[in-house]
Protein backbone atom coordinates (compact mmCIF):
# COMPACT_ATOMS: atom_id res chain seq x y z
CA UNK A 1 -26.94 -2.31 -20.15
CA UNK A 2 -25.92 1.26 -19.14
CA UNK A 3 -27.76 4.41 -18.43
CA UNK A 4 -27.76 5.62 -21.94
CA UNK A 5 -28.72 2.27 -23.69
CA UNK A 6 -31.97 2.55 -20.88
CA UNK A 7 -32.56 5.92 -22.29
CA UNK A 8 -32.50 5.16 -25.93
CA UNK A 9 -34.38 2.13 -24.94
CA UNK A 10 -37.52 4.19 -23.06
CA UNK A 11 -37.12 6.89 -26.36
CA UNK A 12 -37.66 4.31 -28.82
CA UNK A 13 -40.33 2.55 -26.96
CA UNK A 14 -42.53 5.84 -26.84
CA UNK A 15 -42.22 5.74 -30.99
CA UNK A 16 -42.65 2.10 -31.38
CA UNK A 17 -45.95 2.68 -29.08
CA UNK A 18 -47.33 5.62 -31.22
CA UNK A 19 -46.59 3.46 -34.31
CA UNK A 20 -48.60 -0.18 -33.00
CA UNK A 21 -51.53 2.30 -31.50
CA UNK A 22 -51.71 4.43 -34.08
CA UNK A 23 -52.43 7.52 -31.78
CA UNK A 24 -49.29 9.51 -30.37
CA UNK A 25 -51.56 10.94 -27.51
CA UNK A 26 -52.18 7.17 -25.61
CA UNK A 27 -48.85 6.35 -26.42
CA UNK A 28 -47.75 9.29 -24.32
CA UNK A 29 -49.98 8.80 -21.30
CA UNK A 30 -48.26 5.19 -20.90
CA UNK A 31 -44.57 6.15 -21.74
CA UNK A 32 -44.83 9.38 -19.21
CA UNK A 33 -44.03 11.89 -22.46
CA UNK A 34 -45.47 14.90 -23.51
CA UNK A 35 -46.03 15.41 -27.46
CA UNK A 36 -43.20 17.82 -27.45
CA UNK A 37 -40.63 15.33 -26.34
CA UNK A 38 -42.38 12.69 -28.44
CA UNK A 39 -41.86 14.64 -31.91
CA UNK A 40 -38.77 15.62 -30.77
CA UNK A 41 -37.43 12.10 -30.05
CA UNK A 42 -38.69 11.25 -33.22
CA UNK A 43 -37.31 14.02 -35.92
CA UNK A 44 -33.82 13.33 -33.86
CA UNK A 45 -34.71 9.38 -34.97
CA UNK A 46 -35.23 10.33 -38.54
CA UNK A 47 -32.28 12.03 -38.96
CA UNK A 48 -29.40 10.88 -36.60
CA UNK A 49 -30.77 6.79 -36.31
CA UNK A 50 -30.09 6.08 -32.06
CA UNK A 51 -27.38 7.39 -31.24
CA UNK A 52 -28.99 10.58 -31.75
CA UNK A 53 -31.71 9.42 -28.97
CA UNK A 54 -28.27 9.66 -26.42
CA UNK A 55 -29.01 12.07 -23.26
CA UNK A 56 -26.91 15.03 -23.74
CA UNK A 57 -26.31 17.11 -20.84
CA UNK A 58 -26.74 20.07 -20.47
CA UNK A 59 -24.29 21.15 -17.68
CA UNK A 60 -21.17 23.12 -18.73
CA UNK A 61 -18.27 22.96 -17.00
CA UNK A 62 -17.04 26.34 -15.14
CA UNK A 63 -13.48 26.26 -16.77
CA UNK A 64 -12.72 28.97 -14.78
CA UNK A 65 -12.83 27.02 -11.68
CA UNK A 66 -10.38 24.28 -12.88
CA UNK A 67 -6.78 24.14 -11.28
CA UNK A 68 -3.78 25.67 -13.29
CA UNK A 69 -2.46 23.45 -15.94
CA UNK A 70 0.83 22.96 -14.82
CA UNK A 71 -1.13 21.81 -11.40
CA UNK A 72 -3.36 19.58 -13.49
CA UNK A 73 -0.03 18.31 -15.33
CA UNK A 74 1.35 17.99 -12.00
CA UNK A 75 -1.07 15.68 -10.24
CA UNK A 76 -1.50 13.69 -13.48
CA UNK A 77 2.36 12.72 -13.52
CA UNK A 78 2.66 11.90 -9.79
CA UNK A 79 -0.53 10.01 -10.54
CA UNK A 80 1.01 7.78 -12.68
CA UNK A 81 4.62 7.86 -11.43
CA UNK A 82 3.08 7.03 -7.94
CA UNK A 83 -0.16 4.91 -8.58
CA UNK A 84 -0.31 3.73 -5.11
CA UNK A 85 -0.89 7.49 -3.66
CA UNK A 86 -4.71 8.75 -2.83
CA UNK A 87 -5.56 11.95 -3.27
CA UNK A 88 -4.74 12.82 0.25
CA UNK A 89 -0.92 11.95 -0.06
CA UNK A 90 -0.57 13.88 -3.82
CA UNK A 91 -2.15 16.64 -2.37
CA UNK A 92 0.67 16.69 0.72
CA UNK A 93 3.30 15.85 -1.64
CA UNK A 94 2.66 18.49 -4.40
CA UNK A 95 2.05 21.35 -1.25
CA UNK A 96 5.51 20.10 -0.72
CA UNK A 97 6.94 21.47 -4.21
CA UNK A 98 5.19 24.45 -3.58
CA UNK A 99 1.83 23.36 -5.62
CA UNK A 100 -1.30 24.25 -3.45
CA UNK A 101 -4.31 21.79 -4.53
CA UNK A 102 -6.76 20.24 -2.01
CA UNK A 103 -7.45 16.06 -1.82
CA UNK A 104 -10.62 17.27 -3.59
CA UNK A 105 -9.49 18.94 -6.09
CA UNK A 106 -6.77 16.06 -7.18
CA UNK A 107 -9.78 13.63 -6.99
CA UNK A 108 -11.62 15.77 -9.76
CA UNK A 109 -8.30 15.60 -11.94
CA UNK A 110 -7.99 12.37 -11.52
CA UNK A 111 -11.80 11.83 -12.34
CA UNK A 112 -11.49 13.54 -15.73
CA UNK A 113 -8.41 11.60 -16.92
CA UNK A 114 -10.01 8.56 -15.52
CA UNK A 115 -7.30 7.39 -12.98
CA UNK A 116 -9.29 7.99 -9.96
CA UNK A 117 -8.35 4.45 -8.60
CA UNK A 118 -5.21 2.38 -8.33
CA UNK A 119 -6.05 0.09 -10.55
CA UNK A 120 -6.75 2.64 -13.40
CA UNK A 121 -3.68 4.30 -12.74
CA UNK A 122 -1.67 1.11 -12.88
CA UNK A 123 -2.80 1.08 -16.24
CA UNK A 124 -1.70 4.68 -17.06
CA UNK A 125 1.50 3.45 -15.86
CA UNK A 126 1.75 0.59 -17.84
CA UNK A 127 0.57 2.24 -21.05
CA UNK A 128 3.59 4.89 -20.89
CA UNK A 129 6.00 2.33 -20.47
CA UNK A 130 4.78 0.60 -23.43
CA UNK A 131 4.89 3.98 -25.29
CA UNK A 132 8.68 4.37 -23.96
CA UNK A 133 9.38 1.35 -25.38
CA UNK A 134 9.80 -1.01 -22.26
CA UNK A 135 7.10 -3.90 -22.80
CA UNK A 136 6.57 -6.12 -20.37
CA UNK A 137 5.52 -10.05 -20.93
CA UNK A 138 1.94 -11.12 -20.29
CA UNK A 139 3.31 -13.74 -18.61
CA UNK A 140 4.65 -11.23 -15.87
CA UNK A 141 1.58 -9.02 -16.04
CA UNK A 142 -0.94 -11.78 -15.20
CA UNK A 143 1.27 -12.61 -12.38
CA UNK A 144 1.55 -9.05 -10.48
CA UNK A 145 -1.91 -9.01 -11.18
CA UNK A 146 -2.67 -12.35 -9.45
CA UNK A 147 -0.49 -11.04 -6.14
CA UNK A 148 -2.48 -11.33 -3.33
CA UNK A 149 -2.92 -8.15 -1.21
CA UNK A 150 -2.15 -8.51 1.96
CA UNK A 151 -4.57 -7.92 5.11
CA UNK A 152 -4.66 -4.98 7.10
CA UNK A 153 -4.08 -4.77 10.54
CA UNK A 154 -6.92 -4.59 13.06
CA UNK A 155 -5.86 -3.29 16.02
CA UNK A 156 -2.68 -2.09 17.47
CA UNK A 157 0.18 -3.74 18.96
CA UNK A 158 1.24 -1.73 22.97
CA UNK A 159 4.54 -0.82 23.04
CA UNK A 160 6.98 1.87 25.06
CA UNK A 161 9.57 2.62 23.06
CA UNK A 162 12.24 2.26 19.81
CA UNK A 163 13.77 -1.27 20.38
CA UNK A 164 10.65 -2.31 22.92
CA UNK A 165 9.28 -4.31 20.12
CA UNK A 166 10.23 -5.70 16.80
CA UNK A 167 8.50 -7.19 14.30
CA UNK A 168 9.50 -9.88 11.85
CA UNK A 169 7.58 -12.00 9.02
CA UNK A 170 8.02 -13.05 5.83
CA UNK A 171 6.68 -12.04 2.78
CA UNK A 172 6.86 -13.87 -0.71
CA UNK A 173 7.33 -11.44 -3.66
CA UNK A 174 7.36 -13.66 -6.59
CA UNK A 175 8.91 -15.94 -9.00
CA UNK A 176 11.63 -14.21 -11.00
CA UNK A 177 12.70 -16.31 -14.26
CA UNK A 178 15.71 -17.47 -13.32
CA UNK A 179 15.92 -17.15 -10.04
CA UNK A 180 12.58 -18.93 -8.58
CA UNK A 181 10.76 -17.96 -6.04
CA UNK A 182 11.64 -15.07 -3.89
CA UNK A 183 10.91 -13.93 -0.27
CA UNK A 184 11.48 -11.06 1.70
CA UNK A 185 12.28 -11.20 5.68
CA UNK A 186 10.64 -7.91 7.33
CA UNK A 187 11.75 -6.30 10.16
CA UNK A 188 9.50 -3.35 11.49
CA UNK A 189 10.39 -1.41 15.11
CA UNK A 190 6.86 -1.24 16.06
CA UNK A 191 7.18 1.86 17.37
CA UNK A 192 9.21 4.13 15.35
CA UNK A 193 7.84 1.94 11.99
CA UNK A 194 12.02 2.13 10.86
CA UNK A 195 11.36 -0.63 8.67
CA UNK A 196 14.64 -3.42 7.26
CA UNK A 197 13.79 -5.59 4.40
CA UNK A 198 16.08 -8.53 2.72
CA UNK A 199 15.36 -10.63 -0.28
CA UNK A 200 16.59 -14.46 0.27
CA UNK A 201 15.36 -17.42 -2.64
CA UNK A 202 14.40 -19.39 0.07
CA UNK A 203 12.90 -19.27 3.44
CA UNK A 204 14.51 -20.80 6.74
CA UNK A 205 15.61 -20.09 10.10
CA UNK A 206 18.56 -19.25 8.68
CA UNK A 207 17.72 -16.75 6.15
CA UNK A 208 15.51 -15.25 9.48
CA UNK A 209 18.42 -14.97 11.61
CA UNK A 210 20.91 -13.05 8.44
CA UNK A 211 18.17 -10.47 8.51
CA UNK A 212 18.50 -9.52 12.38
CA UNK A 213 22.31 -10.14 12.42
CA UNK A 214 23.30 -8.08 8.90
CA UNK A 215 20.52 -4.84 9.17
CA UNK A 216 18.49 -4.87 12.49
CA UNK A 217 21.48 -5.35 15.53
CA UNK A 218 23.99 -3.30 13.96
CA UNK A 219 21.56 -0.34 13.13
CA UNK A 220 20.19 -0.48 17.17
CA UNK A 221 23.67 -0.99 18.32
CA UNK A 222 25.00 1.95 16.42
CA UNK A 223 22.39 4.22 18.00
CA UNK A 224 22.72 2.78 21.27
CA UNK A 225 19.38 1.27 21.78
CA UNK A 226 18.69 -1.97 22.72
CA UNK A 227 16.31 -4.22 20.93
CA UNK A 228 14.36 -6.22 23.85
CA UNK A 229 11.86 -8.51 21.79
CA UNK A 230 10.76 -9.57 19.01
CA UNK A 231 7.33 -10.90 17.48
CA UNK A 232 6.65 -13.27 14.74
CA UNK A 233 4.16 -15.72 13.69
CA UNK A 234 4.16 -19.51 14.04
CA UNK A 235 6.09 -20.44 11.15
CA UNK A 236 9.00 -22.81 10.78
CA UNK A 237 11.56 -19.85 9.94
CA UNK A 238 10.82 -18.78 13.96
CA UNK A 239 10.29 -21.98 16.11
CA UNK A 240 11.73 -25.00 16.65
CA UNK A 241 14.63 -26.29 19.37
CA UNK A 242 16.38 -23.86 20.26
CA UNK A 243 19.41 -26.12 20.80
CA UNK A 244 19.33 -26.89 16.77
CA UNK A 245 17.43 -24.12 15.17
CA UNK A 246 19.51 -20.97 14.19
CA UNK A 247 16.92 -18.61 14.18
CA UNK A 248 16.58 -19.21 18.54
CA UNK A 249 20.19 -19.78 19.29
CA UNK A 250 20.87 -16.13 17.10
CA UNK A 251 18.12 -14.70 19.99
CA UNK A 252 19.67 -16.42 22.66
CA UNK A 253 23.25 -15.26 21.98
CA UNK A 254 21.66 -11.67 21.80
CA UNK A 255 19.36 -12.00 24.47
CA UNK A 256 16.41 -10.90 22.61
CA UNK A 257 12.97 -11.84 24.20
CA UNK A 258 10.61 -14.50 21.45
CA UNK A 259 6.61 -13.31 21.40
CA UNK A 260 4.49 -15.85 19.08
CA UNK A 261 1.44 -14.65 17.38
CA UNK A 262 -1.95 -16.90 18.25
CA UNK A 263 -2.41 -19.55 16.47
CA UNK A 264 -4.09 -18.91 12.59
CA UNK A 265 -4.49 -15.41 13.51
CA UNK A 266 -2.21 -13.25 11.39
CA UNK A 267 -3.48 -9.88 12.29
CA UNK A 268 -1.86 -10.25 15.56
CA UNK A 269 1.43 -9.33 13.26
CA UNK A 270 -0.54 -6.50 11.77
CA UNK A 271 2.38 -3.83 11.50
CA UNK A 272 4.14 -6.26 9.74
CA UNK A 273 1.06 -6.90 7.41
CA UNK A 274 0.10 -3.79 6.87
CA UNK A 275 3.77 -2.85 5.36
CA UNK A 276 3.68 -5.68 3.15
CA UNK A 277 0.58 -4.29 1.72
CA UNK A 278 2.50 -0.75 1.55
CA UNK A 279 6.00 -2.07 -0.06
CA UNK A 280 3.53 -4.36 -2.10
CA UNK A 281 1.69 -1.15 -3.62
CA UNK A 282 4.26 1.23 -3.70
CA UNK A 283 7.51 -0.50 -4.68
CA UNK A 284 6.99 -4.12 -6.19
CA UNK A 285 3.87 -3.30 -8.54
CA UNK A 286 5.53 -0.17 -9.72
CA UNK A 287 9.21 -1.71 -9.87
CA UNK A 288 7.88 -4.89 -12.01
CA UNK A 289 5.99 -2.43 -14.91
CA UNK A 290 9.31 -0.37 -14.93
CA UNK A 291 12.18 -2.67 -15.10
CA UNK A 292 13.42 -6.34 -16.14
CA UNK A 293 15.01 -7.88 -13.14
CA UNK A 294 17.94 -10.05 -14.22
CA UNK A 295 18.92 -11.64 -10.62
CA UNK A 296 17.99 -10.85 -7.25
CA UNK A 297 21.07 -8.71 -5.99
CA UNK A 298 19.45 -6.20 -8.63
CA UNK A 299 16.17 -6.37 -7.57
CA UNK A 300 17.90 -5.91 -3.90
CA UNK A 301 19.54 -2.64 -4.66
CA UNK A 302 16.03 -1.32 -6.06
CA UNK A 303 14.70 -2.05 -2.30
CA UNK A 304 17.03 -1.08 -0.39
CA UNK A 305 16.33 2.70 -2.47
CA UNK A 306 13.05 2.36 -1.49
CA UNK A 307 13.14 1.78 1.67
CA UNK A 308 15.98 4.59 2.81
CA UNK A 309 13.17 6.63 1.15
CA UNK A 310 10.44 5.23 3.24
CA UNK A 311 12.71 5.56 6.39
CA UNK A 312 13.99 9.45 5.89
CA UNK A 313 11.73 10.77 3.32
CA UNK A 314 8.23 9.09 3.18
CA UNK A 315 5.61 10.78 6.05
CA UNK A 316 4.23 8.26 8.03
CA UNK A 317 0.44 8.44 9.91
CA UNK A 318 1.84 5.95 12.58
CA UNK A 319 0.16 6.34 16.51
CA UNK A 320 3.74 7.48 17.44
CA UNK A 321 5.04 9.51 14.03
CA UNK A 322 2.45 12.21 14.13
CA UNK A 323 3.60 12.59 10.44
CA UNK A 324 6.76 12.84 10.69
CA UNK A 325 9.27 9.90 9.11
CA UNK A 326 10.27 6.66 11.08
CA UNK A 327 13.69 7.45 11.10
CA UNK A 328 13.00 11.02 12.55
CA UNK A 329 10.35 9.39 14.91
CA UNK A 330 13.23 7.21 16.38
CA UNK A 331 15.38 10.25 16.45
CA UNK A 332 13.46 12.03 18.94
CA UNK A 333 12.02 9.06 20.78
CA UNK A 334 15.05 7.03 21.20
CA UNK A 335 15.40 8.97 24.79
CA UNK A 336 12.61 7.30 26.16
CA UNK A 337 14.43 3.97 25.71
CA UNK A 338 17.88 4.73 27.73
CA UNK A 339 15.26 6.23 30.57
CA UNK A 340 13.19 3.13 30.86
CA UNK A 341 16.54 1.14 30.64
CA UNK A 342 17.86 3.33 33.74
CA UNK A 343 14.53 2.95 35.80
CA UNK A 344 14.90 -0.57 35.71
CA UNK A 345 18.56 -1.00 36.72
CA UNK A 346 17.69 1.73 39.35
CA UNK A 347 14.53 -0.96 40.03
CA UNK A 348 16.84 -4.35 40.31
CA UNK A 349 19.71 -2.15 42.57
CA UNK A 350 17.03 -1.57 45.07
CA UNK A 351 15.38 -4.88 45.01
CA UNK A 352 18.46 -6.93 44.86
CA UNK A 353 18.37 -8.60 48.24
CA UNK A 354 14.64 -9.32 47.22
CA UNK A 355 14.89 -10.78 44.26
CA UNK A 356 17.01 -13.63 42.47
CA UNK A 357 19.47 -12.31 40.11
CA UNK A 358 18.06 -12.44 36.62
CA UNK A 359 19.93 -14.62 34.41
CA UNK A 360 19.28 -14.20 30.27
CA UNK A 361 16.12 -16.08 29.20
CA UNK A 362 13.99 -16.71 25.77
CA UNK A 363 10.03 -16.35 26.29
CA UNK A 364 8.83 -18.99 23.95
C-alpha cells in the first residue's frame, strides 16, 4: 500500500465513521478531523468516487529555476547514452562541452524523468533501442540482468611506480550463442590504472600468458619501462610447475616477479575487481542492449574502442591520477621508474663485494 492509498484509506474511514455513529462530530474527535475537512472529504466523495480523496499538493514548481532545455536535453541523452555515469561524472562531462550544471542539478533532471538510478536508466536505454528498431531477445536480457557485479576493492594495493606492479585476473563476460562462454584476461598497472583487456573462449595458462606477451610487454617495452611484478589470484590460469605451466615459464623468460593473493580473499586483487565492475557497467551492459554480437573478434574490436577511451580520454579518481587519464598519469610518472631503476644499479655497484650477484628469480 502506498502513501496515497493510506490517505484515501484514513478519508474514507472518517465518512464510514460519521455514517455507523450517526454523528459527524464523534466521528471527528476519533479520526483527528475537523468538520470542514470532513464535508469536504465527503462532497469530493460524492462527486469524483476515491480517486478524488487523492492528496494533491499544493507546491508549484519555480519553473524559473529549472536548467535551460537544451541542458535538460543534454543530461537526459548522456543519461541514457551513458547509464553507468552519476551525476557527478555528467556534470564533469557536460562542463566539458561547455554546459555548466552542478551534480545537483543533474540529479533533479534525472529525478523528474525518473532515471535517477542505473537501473532506471538501463531501461531508458533499452526502451530507445526498441523504438529504433534493434530488439533484443529475452533470453539475452535475463542474462545481463543475472551478471553478477563484481566486489569493490577495500583497501589499496602500495606501489612506487608505472611497471612496479601489475595486475592480472580473469573475468567471465558471458555466453555468446555460438561462441560459448567467454572470458576476459585483465591487465591493470596498478599505478598508472593503464588498463589491457583480451577476450579468449576459454581460460588457461595459456590464454594468461598471450595477454602479457601480445598487449602488456610490448606496450612497457616501447616506453622503456620495465614491468617488475605481477599479482594474481590463486587460480589455475597462474600457478602450477613452472617447468610445465606456460603461464610461469612466460614470467621466467621475462623475469617478471609472481605475487599470489591470500587464499579465498579476492579483495586483495581489488584494482583488478574494481575495473571489472567499471568495464562491467560501462561497456558490456551498454554494448549487449546496443548490438548483436556475431563472434568474438567483433565483440573484441568493440573493447578494444573502449578501452583506448578509458586509457586517453576517460578521467580517472585513482590515488596517483589526480583526475587526469591513466595513460597521461603514466606519461608524467614514468620518470620515477628509470630513477628508482638507477638507484638500485647505483645500490648493487657499491655493494658488489658485499653481496652475491643476483641471478633472475620467480617469487612464488
Amino acid at each position: 500500500m502506498n502513501v496515497q492509498q493510506k490517505i484515501i484509506k484514513n478519508k474514507l474511514g472518517v465518512l464510514n465513521l460519521a455514517e455507523t455513529l450517526g454523528n459527524v462530530s464523534k466521528a471527528c474527535k476519533v479520526m483527528g478531523y475537523s468538520r470542514d475537512s470532513f464535508y469536504r472529504f465527503k462532497e469530493l466523495y460524492e462527486t469524483g468516487g476515491e480517486l478524488a480523496l487523492e492528496e494533491i499538493s499544493r507546491r508549484k514548481a519555480i519553473l524559473k529555476n529549472r536548467v535551460a532545455p537544451e541542458i535538460e536535453e543534454a543530461v537526459v541523452a548522456m543519461a541514457v547514452e551513458y547509464p553507468a555515469y552519476g551525476q557527478v561524472r555528467v556534470s564533469n562531462e557536460l562542463r566539458k562541452a561547455g554546459l555548466f550544471i552542478s551534480p545537483g542539478g543533474v540529479r533533479c533532471v534525472l529525478l523528474r524523468h525518473d532515471m535517477e538510478n542505473f537501473k532506471k536508466r538501463l531501461k531508458a536505454l533499452e526502451a530507445k533501442v526498441a523504438q529504433e528498431g534493434i530488439i533484443l531477445t529475452e533470453a539475452q536480457v535475463v542474462a545481463l540482468e543475472r551478471a553478477k557485479l563484481e566486489k569493490q576493492a577495500c583497501g589499496e594495493i602500495e606501489t612506487e611506480h608505472p611497471g612496479y606492479l601489475g595486475s592480472q585476473d580473469t573475468f567471465y563476460v558471458g555466453n555468446m550463442k555460438g561462441v560459448g562462454r567467454i572470458y576476459q584476461q585483465t591487465f591493470i598497472d596498478t599505478y598508472s590504472r593503464v588498463a589491457f583487456v583480451k577476450l579468449y573462449d576459454r581460460k588457461n595458462a595459456l590464454v594468461a600468458a598471450d595477454l602479457l606477451n601480445d598487449k602488456v610487454v610490448p606496450f612497457f617495452e616501447a616506453e622503456d619501462v620495465r614491468l617488475l611484478r605481477v599479482l594474481t589470484d590463486r587460480g589455475s590460469e597462474y600457478c602450477g610447475n613452472r617447468e610445465h605451466h606456460e603461464y610461469q615459464l612466460y614470467l621466467a623468460i621475462e623475469d617478471i616477479d609472481h605475487t599470489r593473493t591470500r587464499a579465498k580473499s579476492p579483495q586483495t586483487n581489488g584494482i583488478c575487481e574494481r575495473f571489472h565492475k567499471t568495464i562491467l557497467n560501462e561497456f558490456y551492459q551498454i554494448a549487449f542492449r546496443k548490438k548483436l554480437y556475431q563472434n568474438l573478434e567483433e565483440l573484441q574490436r568493440y573493447a578494444d574502442e573502449w578501452i583506448r577511451h578509458y586509457n586517453t580520454e576517460r578521467p580517472h579518481s585513482g590515488k596517483y591520477c589526480y583526475g587526469k587519464t591513466p595513460l597521461a598519469t603514466f606519461a608524467e610518472s614514468k620518470h620515477l621508474a628509470k630513477t628508482k631503476e638507477i638507484d638500485n644499479r647505483m645500490w648493487w655497484s657499491d655493494n658488489s663485494d658485499k653481496q652475491p650477484s643476483p641471478s633472475p628469480s620467480i617469487s612464488l
